[in-house]
Structure formats: C-alpha cells, structure tokens
N, C-alpha and C. Protein backbone atom coordinates (compact mmCIF):
# COMPACT_ATOMS: atom_id res chain seq x y z
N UNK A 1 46.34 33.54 -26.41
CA UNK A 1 46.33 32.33 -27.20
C UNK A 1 45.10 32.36 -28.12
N UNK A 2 45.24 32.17 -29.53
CA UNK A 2 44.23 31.85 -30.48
C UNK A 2 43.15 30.76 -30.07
N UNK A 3 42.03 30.73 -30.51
CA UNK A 3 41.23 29.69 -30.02
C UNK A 3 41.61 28.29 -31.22
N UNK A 4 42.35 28.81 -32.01
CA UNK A 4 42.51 27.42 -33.01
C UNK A 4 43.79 26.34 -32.51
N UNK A 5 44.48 27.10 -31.20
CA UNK A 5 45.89 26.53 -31.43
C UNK A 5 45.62 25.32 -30.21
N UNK A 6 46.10 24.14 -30.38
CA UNK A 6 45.67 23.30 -29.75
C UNK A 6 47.11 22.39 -29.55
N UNK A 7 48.39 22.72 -28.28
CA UNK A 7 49.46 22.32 -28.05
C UNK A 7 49.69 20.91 -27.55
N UNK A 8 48.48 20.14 -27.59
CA UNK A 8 48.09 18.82 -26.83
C UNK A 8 48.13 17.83 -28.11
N UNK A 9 47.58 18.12 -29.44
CA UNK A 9 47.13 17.67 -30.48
C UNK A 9 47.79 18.06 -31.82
N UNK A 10 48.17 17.37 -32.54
CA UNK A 10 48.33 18.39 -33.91
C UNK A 10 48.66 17.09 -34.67
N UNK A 11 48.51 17.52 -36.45
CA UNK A 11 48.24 16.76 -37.12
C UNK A 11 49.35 17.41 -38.53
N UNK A 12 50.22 16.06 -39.13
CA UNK A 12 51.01 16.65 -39.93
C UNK A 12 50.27 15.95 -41.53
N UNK A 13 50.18 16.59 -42.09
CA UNK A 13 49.54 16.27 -43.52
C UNK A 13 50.08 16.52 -44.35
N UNK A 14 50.92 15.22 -44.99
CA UNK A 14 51.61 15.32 -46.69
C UNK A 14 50.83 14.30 -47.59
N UNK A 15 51.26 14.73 -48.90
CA UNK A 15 50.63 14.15 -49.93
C UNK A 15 52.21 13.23 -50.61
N UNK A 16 51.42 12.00 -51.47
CA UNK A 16 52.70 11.27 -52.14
C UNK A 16 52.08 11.36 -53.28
N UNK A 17 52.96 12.04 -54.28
CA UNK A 17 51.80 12.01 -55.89
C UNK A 17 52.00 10.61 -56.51
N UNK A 18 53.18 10.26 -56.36
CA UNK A 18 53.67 8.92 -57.24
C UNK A 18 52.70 8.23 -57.27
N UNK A 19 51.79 7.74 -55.91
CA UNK A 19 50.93 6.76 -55.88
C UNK A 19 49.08 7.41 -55.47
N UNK A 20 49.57 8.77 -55.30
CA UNK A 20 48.19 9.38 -55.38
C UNK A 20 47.29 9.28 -54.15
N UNK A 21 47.96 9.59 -53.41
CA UNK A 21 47.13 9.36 -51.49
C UNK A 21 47.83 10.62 -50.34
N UNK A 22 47.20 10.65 -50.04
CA UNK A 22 47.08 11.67 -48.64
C UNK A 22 47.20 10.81 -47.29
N UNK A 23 48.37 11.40 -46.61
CA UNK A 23 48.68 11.12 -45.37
C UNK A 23 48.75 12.14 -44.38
N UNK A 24 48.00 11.33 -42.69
CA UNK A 24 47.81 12.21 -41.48
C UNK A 24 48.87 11.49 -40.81
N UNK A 25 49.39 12.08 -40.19
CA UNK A 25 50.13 11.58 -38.73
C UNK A 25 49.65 12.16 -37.77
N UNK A 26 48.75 11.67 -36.81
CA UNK A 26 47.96 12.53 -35.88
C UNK A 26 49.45 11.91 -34.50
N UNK A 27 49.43 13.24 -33.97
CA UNK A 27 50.38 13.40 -32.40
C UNK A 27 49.40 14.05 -31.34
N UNK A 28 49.31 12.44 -30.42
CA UNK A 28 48.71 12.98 -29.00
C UNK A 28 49.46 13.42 -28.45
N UNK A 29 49.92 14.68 -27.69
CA UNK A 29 50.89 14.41 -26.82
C UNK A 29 50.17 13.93 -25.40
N UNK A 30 48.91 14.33 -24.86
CA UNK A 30 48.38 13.69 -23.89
C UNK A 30 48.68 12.64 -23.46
N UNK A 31 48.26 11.32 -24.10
CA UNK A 31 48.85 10.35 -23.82
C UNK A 31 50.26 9.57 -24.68
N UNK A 32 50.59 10.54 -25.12
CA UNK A 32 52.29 10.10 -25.93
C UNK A 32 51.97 9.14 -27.13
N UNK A 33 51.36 9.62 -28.06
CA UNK A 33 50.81 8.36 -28.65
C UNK A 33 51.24 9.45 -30.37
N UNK A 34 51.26 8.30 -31.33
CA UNK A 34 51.43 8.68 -32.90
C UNK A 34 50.41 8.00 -33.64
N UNK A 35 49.92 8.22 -34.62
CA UNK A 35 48.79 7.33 -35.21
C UNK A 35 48.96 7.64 -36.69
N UNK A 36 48.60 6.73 -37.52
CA UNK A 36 48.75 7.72 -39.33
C UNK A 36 47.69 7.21 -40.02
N UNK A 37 47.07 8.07 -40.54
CA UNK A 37 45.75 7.63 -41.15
C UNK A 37 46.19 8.24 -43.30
N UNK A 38 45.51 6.98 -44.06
CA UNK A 38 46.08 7.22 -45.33
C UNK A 38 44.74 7.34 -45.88
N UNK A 39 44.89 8.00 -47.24
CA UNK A 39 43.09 7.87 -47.69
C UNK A 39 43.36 8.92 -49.30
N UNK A 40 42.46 8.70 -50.04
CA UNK A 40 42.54 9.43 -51.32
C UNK A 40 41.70 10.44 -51.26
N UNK A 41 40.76 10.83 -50.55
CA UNK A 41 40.26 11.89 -50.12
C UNK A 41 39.85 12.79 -48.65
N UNK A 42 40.12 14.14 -48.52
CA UNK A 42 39.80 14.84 -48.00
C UNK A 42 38.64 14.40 -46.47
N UNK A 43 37.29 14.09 -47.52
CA UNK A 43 36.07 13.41 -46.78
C UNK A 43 36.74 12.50 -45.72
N UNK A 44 37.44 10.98 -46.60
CA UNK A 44 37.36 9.50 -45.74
C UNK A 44 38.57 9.99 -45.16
N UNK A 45 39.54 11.10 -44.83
CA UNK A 45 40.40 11.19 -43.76
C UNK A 45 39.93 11.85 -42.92
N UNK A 46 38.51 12.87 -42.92
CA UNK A 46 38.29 13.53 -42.00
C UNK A 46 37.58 12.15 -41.12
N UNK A 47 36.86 11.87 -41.67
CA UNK A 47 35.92 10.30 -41.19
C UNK A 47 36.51 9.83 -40.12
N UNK A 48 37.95 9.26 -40.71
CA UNK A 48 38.53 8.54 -39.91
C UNK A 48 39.54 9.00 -38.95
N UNK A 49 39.92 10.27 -39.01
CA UNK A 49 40.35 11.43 -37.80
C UNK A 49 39.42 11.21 -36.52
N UNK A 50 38.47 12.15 -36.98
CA UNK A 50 37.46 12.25 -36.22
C UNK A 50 36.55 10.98 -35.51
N UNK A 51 36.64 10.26 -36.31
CA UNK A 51 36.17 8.70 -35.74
C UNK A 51 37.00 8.74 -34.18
N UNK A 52 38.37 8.71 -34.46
CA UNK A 52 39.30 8.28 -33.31
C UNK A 52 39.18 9.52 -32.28
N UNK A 53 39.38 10.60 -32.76
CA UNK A 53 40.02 12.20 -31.91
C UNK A 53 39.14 13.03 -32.14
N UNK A 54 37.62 12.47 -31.99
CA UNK A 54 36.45 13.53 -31.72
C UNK A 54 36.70 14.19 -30.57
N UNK A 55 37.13 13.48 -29.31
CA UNK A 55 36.85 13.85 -28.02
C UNK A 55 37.76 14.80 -27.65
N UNK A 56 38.91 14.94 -28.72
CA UNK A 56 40.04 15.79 -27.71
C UNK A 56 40.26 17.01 -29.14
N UNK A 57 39.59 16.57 -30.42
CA UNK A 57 39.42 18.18 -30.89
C UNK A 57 38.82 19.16 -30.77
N UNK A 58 39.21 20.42 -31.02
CA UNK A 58 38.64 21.58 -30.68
C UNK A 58 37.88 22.00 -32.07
N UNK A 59 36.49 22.57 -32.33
CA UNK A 59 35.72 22.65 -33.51
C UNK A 59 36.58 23.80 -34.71
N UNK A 60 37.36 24.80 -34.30
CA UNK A 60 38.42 25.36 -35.02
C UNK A 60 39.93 24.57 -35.56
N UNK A 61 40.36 23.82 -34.78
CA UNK A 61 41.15 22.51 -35.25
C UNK A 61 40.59 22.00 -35.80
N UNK A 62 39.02 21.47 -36.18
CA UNK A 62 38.72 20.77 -36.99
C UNK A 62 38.47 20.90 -38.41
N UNK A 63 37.77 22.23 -37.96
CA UNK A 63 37.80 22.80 -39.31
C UNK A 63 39.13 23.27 -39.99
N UNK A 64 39.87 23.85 -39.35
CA UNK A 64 41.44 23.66 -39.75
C UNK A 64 42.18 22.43 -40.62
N UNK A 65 42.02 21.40 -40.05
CA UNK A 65 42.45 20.32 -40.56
C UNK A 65 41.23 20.10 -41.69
N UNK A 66 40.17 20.06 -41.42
CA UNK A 66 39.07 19.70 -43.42
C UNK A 66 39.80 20.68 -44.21
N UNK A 67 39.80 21.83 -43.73
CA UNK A 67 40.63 22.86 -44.96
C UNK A 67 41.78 22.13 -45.49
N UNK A 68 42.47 21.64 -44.47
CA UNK A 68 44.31 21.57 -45.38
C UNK A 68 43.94 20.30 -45.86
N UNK A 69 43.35 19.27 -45.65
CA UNK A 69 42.67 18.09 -46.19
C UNK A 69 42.32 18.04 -47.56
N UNK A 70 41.21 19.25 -47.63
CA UNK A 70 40.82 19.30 -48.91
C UNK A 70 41.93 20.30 -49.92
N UNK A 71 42.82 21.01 -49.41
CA UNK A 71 43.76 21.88 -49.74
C UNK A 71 44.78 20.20 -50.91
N UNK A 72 44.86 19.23 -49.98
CA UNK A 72 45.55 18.33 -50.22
C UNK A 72 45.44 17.64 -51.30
N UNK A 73 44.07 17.40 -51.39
CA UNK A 73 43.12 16.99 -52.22
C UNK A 73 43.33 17.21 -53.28
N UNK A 74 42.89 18.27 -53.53
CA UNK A 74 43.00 19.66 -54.70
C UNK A 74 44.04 19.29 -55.32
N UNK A 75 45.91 19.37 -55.05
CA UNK A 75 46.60 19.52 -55.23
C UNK A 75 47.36 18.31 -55.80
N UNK A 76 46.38 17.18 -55.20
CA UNK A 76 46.69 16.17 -55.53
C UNK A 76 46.17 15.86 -57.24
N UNK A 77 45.01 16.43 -57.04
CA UNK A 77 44.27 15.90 -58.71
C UNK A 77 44.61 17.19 -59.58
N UNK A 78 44.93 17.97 -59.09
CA UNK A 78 45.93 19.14 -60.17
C UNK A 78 47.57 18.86 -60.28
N UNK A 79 47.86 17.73 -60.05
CA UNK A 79 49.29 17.32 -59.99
C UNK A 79 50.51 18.27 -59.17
N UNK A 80 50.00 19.21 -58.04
CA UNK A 80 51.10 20.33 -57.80
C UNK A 80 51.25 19.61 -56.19
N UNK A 81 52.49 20.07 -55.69
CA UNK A 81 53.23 19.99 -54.64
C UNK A 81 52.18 20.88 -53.47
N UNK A 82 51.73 20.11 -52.67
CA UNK A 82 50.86 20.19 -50.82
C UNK A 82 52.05 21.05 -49.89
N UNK A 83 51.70 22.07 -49.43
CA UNK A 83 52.60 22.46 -48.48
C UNK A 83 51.59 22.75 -47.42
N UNK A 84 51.72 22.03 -46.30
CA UNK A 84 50.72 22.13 -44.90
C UNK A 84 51.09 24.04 -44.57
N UNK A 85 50.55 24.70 -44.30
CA UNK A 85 50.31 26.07 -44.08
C UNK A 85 49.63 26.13 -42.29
C-alpha cells in the first residue's frame, strides 16, 4: 500500500465555472458521515478541510488534496474544465 492512499477518507473536488467556485465533498467512512465545503480558492478550502479533518488526515493526503485544490484553482481563472486526477 502507498503511503498516500487513505481508504477511511477521501475527498471529491469539482469546479462550477458558471458561477466561479470550487467544491469538496469530504467522505468519512469512519464514522459514515458526508460534508461539502465551497470556496473560490485553493487556500480558504484547504483552511476549512483541515479545520474539520486535521485529526484523521494523513500529511501525503494533504498535500495531495492542496495540489488538486490549487490544480482547481488554476483552471478555474484560465476558464478550462478541472478533472480530479
């Protein structure tokens, strides 16, 4: 097993251009739980990720998720289509 892969946790990240925002859907499966965090940048979604799911990420998931965050970002203010990777 990779040290990044984390089967407890995972986080789906799309972008909506129409209105210009970035969306998380964070999935606990631990305790069965869904959560969605919205935000226009990269930064104030990591903020508020990590605010909630410091305790149960792993520091390679994290950095994982700032990458596709700011990947999102990017793509958003260059007008092109986000594909989570």
């Amino acid at each position: 097993m990779t040290p990044y892969y984390q089967n407890d946790f995972y986080c789906l990240i799309t972008t909506c251009k129409k209105k210009n925002f970035i969306r998380v859907k964070c999935i606990n499966k631990i305790i069965d739980t869904e959560q969605s965090f919205t935000g226009y940048t990269a930064r104030d979604l990591c903020y508020k990720i990590f605010n909630v799911y410091s305790s149960i990420i792993n520091p390679y998931h994290a950095a994982y998720i700032g990458r596709e965050l700011t990947k999102a970002e990017i793509c958003l203010l260059l007008n092109q289509t986000y594909l989570q990777c």
